[in-house]
N, C-alpha and C. Protein backbone atom coordinates (compact mmCIF):
# COMPACT_ATOMS: atom_id res chain seq x y z
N UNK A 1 0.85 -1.17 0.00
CA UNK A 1 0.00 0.00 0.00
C UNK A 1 0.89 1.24 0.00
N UNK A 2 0.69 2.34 -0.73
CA UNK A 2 1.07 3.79 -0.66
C UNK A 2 1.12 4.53 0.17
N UNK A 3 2.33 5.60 0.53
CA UNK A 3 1.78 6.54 1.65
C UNK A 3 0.78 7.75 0.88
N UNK A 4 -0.38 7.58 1.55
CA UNK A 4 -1.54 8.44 0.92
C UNK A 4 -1.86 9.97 1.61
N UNK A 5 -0.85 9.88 2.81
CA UNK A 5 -0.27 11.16 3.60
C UNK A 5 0.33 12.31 3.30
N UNK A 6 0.81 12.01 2.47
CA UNK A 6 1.71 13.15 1.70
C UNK A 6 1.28 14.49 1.50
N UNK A 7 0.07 14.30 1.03
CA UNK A 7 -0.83 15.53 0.36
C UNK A 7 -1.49 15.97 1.84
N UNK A 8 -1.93 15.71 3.04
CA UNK A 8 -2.17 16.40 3.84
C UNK A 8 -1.10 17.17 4.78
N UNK A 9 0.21 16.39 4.90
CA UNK A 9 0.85 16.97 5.20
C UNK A 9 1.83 18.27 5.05
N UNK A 10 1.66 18.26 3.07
CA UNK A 10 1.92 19.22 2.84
C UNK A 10 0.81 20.64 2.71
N UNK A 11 -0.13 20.12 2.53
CA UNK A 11 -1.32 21.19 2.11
C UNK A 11 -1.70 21.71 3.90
N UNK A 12 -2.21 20.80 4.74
CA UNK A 12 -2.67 21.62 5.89
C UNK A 12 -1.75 20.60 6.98
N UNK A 13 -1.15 21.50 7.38
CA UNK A 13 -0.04 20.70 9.02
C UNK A 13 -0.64 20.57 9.73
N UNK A 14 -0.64 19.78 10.82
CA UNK A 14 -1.37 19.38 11.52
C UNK A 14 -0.92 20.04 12.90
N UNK A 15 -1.76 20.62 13.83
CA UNK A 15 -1.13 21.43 15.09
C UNK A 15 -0.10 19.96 15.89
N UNK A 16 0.84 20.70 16.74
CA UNK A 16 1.20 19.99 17.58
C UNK A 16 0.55 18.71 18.44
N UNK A 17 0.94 17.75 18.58
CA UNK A 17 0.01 16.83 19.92
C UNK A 17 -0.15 17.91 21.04
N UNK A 18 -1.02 17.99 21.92
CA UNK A 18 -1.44 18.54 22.95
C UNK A 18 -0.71 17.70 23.97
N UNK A 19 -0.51 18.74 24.89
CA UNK A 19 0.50 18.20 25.98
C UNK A 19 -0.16 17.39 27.03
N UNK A 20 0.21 16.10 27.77
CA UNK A 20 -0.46 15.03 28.57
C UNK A 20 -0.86 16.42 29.78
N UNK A 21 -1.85 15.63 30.43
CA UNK A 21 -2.35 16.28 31.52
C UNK A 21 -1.71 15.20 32.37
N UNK A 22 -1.17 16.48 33.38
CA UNK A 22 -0.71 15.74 34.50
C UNK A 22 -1.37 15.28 35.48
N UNK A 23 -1.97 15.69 35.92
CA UNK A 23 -2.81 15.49 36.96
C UNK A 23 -4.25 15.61 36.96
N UNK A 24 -5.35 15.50 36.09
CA UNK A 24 -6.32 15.93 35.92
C UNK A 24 -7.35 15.84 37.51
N UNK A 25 -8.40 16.23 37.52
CA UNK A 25 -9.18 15.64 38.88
C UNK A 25 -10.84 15.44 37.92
N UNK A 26 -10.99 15.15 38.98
CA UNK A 26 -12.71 14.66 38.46
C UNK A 26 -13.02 15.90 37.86
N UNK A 27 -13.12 16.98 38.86
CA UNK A 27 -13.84 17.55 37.72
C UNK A 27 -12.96 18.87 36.73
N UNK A 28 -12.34 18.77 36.69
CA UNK A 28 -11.47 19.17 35.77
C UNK A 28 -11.51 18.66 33.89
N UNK A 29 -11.70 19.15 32.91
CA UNK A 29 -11.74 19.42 31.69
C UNK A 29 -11.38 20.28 31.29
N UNK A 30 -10.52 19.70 29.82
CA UNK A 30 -9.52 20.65 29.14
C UNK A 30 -10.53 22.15 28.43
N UNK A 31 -10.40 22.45 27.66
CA UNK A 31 -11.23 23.59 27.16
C UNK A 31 -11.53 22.95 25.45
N UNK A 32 -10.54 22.29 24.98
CA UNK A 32 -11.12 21.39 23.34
C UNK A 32 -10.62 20.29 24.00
N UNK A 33 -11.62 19.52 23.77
CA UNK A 33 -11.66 17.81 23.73
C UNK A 33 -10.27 17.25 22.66
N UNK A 34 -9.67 16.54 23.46
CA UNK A 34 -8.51 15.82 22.75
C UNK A 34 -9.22 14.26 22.47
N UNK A 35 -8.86 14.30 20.79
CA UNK A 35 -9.52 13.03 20.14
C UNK A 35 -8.19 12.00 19.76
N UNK A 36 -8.32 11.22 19.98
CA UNK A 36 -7.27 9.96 19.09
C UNK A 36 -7.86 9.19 18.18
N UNK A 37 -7.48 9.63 17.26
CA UNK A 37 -8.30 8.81 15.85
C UNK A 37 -7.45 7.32 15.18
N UNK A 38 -7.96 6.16 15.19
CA UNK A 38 -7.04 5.33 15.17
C UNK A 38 -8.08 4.33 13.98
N UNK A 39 -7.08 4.41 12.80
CA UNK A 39 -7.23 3.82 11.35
C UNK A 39 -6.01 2.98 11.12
N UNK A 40 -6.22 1.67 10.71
CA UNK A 40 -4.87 1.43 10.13
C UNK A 40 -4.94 2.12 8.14
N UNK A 41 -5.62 2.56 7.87
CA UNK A 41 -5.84 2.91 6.97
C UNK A 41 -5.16 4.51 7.21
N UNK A 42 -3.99 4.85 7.04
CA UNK A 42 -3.52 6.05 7.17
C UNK A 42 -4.20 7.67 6.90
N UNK A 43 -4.48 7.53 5.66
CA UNK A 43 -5.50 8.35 4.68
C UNK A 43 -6.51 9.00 5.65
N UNK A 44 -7.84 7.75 5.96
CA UNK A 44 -8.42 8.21 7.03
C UNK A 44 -8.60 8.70 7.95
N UNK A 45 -7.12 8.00 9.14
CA UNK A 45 -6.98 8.68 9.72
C UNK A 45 -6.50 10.02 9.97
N UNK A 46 -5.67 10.22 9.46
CA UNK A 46 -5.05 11.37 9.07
C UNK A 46 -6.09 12.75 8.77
N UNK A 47 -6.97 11.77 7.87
CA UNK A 47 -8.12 13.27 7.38
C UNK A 47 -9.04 13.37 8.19
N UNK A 48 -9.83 12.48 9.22
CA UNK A 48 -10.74 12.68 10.25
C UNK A 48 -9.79 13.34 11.49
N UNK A 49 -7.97 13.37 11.87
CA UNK A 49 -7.79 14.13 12.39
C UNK A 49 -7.43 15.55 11.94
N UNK A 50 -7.44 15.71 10.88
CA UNK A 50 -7.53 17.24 10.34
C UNK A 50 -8.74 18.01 10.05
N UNK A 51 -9.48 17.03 9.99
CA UNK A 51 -10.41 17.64 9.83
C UNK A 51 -11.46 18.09 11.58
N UNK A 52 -10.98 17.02 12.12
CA UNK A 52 -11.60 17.27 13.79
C UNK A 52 -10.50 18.76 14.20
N UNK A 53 -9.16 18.75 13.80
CA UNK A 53 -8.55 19.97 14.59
C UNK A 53 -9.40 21.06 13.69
N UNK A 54 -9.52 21.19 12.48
CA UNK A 54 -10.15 22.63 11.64
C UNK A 54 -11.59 22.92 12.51
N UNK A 55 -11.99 22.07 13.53
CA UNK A 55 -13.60 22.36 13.92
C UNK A 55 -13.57 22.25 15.69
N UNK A 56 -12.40 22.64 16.03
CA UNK A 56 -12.41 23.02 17.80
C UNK A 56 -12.27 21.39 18.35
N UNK A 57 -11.59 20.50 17.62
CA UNK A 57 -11.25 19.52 18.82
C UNK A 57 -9.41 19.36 18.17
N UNK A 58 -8.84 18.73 19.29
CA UNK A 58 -7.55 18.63 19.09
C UNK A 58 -7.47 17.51 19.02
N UNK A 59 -6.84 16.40 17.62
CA UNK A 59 -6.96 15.56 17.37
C UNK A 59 -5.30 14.61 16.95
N UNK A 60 -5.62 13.47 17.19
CA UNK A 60 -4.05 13.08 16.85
C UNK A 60 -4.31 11.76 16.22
N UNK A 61 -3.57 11.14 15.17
CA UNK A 61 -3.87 9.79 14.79
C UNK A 61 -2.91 8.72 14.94
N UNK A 62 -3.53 7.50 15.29
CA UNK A 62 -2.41 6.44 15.27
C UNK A 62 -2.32 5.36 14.26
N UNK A 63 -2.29 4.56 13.98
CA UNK A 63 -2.39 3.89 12.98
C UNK A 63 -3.04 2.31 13.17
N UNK A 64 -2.70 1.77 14.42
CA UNK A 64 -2.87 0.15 14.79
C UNK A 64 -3.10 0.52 16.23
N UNK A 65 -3.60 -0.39 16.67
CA UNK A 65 -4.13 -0.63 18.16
C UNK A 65 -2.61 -0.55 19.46
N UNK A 66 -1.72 -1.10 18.66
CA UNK A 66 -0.34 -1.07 19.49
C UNK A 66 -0.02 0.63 19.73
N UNK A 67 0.20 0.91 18.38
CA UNK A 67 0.18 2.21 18.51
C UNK A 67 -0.45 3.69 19.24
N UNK A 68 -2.14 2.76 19.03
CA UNK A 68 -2.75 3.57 19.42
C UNK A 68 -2.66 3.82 21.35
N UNK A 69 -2.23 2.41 21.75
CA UNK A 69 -2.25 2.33 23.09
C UNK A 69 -1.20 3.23 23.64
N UNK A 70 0.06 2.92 23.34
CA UNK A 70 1.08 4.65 23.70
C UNK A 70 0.62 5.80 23.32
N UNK A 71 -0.30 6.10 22.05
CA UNK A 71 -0.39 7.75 22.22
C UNK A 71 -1.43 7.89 23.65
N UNK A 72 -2.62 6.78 23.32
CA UNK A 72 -3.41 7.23 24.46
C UNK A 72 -2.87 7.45 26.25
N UNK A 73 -1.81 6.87 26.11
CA UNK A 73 -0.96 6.77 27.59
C UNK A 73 -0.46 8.15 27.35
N UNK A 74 -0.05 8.93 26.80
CA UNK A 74 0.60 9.95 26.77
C UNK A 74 -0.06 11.11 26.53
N UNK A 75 -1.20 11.09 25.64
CA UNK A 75 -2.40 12.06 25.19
C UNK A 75 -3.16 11.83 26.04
N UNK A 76 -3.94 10.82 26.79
CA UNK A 76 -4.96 10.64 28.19
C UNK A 76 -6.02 12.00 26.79
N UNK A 77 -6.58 11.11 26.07
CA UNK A 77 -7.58 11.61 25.23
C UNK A 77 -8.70 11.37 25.81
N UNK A 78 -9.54 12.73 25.39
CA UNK A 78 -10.98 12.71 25.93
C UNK A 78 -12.01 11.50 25.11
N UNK A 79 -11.67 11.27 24.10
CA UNK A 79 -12.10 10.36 23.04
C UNK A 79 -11.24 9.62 22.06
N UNK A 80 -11.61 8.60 22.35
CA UNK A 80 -10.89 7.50 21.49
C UNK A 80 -11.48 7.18 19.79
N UNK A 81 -11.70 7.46 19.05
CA UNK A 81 -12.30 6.89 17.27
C UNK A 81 -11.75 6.00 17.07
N UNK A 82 -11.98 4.98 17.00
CA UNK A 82 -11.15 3.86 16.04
C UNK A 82 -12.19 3.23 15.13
N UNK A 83 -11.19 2.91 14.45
CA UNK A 83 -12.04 1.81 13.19
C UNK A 83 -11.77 0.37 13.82
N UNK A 84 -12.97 -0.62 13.61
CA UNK A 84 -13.60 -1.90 14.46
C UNK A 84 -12.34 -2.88 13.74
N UNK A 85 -12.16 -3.20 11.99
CA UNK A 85 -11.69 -3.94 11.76
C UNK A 85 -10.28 -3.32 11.47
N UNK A 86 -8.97 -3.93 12.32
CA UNK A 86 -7.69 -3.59 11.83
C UNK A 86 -7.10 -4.73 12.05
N UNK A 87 -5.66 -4.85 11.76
CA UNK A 87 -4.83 -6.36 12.13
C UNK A 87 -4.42 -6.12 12.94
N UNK A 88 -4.03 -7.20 13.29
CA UNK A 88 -3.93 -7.66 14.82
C UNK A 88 -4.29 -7.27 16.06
N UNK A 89 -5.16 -6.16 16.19
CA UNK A 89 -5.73 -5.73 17.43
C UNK A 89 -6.78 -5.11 17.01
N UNK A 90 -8.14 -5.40 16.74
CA UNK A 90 -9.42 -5.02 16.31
C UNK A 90 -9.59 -3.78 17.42
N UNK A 91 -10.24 -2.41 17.19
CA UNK A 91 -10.53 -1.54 17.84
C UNK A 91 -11.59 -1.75 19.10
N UNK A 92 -12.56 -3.34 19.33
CA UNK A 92 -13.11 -3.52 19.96
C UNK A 92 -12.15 -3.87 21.00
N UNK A 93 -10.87 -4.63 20.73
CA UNK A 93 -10.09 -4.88 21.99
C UNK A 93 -9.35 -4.01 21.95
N UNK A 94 -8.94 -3.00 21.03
CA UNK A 94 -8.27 -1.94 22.24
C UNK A 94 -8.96 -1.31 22.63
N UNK A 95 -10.53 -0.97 22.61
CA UNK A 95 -11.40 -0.11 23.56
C UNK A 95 -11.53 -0.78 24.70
N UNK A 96 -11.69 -2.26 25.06
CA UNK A 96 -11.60 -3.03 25.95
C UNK A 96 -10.23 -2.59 26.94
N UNK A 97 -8.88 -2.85 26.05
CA UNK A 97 -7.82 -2.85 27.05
C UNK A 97 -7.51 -0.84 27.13
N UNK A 98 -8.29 -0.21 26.58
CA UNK A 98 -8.11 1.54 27.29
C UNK A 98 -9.18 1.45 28.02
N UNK A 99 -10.30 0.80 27.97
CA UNK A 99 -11.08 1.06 29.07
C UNK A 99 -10.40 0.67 30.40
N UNK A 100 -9.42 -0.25 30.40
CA UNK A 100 -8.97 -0.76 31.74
C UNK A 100 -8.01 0.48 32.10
N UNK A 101 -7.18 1.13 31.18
CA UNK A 101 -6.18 1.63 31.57
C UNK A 101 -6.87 3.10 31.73
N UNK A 102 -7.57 3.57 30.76
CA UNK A 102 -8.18 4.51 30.72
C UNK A 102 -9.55 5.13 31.22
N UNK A 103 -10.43 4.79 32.29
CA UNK A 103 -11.42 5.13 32.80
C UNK A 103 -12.51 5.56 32.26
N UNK A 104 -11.97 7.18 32.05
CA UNK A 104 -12.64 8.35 31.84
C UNK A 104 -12.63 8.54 30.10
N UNK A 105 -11.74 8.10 29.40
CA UNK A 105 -11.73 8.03 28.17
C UNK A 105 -13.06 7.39 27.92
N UNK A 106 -13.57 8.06 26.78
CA UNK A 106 -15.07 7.50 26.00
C UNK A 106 -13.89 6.64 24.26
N UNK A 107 -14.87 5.89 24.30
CA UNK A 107 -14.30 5.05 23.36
C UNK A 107 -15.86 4.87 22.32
N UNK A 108 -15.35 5.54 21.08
CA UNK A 108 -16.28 5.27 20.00
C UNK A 108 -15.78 5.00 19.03
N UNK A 109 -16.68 3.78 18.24
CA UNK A 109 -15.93 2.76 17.13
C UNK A 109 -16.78 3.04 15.69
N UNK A 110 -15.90 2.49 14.73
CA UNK A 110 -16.81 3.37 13.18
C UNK A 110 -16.34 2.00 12.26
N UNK A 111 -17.53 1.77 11.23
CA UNK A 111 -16.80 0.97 10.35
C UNK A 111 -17.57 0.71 9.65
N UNK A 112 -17.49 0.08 8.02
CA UNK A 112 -18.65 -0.33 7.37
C UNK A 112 -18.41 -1.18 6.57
N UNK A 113 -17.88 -2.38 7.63
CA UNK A 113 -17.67 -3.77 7.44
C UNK A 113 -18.85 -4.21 7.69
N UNK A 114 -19.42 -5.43 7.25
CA UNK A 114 -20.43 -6.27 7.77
C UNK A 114 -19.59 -7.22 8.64
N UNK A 115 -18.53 -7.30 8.70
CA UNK A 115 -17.78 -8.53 9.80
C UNK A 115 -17.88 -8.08 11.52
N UNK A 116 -18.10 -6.79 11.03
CA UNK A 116 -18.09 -5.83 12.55
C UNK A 116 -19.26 -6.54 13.72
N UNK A 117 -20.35 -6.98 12.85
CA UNK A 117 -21.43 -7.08 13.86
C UNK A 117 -20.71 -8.49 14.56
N UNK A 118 -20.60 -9.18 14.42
CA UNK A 118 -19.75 -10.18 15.09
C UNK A 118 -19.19 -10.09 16.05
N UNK A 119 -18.14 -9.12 15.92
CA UNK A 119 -17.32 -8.81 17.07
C UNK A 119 -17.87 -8.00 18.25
N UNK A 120 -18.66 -7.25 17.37
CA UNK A 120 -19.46 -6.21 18.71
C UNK A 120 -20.46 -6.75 19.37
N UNK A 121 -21.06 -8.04 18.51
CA UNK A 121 -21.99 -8.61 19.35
C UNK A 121 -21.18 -9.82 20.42
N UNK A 122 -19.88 -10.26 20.06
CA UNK A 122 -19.24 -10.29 21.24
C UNK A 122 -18.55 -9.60 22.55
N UNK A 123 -18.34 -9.05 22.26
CA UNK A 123 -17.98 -7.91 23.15
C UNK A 123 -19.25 -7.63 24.19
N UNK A 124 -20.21 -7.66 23.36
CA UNK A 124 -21.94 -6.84 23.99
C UNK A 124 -21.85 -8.27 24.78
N UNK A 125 -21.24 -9.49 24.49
CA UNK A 125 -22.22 -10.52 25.59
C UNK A 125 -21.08 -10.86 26.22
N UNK A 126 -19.76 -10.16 26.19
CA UNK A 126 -18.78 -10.04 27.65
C UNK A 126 -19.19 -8.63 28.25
N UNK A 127 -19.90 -7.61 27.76
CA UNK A 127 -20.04 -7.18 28.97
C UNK A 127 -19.69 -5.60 28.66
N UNK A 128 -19.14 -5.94 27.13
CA UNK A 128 -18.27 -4.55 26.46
C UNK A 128 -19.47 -3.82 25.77
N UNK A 129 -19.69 -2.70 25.64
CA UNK A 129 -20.91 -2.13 24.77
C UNK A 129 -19.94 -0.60 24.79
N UNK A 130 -20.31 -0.46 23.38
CA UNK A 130 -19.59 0.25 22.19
C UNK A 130 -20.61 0.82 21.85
N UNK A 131 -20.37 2.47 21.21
CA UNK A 131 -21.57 3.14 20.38
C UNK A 131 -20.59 2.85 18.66
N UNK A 132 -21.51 2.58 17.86
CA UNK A 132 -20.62 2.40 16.81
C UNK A 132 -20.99 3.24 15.52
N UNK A 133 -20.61 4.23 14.72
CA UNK A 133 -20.71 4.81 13.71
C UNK A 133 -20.52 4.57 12.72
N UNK A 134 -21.42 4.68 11.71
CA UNK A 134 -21.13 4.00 10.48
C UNK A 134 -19.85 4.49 9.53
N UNK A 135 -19.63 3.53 8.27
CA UNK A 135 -18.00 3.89 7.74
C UNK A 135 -18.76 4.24 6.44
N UNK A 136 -18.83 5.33 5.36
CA UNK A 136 -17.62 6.11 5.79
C UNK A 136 -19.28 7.04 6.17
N UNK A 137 -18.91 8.37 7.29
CA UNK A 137 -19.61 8.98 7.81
C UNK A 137 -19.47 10.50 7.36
N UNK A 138 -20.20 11.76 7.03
CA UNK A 138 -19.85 13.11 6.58
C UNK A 138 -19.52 13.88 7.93
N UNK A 139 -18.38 14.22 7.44
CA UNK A 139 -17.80 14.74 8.39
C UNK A 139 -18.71 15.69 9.40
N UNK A 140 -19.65 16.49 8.92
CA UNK A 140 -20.70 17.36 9.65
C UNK A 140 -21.79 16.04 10.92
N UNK A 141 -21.91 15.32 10.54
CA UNK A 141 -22.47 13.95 11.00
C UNK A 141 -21.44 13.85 11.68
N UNK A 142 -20.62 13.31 11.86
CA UNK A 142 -19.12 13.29 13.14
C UNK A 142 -19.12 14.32 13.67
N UNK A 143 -18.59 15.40 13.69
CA UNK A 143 -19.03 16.89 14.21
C UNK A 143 -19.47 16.66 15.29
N UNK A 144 -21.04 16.71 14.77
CA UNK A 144 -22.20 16.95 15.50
C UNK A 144 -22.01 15.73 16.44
N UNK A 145 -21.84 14.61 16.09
CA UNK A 145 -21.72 13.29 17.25
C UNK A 145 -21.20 13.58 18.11
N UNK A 146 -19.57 13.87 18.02
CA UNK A 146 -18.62 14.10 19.02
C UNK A 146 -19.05 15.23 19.82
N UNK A 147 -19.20 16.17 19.31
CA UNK A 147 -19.84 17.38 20.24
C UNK A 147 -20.61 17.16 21.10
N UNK A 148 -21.93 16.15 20.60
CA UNK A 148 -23.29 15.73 21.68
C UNK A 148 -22.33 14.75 22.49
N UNK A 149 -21.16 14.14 22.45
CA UNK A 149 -20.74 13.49 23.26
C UNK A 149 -19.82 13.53 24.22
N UNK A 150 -19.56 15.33 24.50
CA UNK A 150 -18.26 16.04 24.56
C UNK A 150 -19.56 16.87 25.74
C-alpha cells in the first residue's frame, strides 16, 4: 500500500500533539476535547484528524491498536475513534484494554464492514458495549456526534 499522507501533510499541518495532563481531577476538563483517531488505513486517519482539529477539537492519529495504546498513555484523550476492523488488534479490543487503563476516556468505534457485527456482538455478551458509527460517515455527522458526546 502507498503513503496516501503526503498531500495532507503538505497542504494543511497538523497542530502539535497537545501536551499530557498531568494530573487531571474529576472535575477538571480541558477547554477542546482531545480526540485519538485510530485507522490502520492512514488516509483516514489522518483526514478525520484534520479535519476534527479545523472544527475546535484537538486531534491526533495512530495507525494500529499497538500504537494507538502509547499515544493514548501519553495524550490521556478525551475520546478515542477507532475503526472496528484492523490487524492484529481489532478496535473492539483496544477499547476493551483503554477502558482498563483509561477510565474516563469515552471510546467510539466506526466501520462499514459487515464482519463488525460479530465482534461487537461479542464484546456486547462479555459485557463490552460500544456506540458504533457508520463507515464512511460526513464529516458534519461526526461533528455533531462528538460534540453531543463532549
Amino acid at each position: 500500500m502507498h503513503e496516501p499522507t503526503a498531500w495532507l501533510q503538505s497542504e494543511t499541518p497538523q497542530p502539535p500533539p497537545p501536551e499530557p495532563s498531568t494530573n487531571p481531577g474529576p472535575e477538571s476538563s480541558p477547554a477542546v476535547p482531545r480526540i485519538l483517531v485510530v485507522d490502520d488505513e492512514r488516509l483516514i486517519a489522518d483526514t478525520l484528524a484534520t479535519i476534527l482539529n479545523h472544527n475546535g477539537f484537538s486531534a491526533s492519529a495512530a495507525y494500529n491498536g499497538e500504537e494507538a495504546i502509547v499515544a493514548a498513555r501519553d495524550l490521556q484523550p478525551d475520546i478515542v475513534l477507532s475503526d472496528v476492523l484492523m490487524p492484529k488488534m481489532s478496535g473492539v479490543e483496544l477499547g476493551i484494554r483503554l477502558r482498563s487503563e483509561l477510565p474516563r476516556t469515552r471510546i467510539l468505534l466506526f466501520s462499514g464492514q459487515a464482519a463488525t457485527s460479530e465482534l461487537m456482538r461479542k464484546a456486547q455478551a462479555d459485557g463490552h458495549d460500544f456506540e458504533l458509527f457508520p463507515k464512511p460517515i460526513h464529516p458534519d455527522e461526526l461533528i455533531a456526534k462528538l460534540k453531543a458526546h463532549w
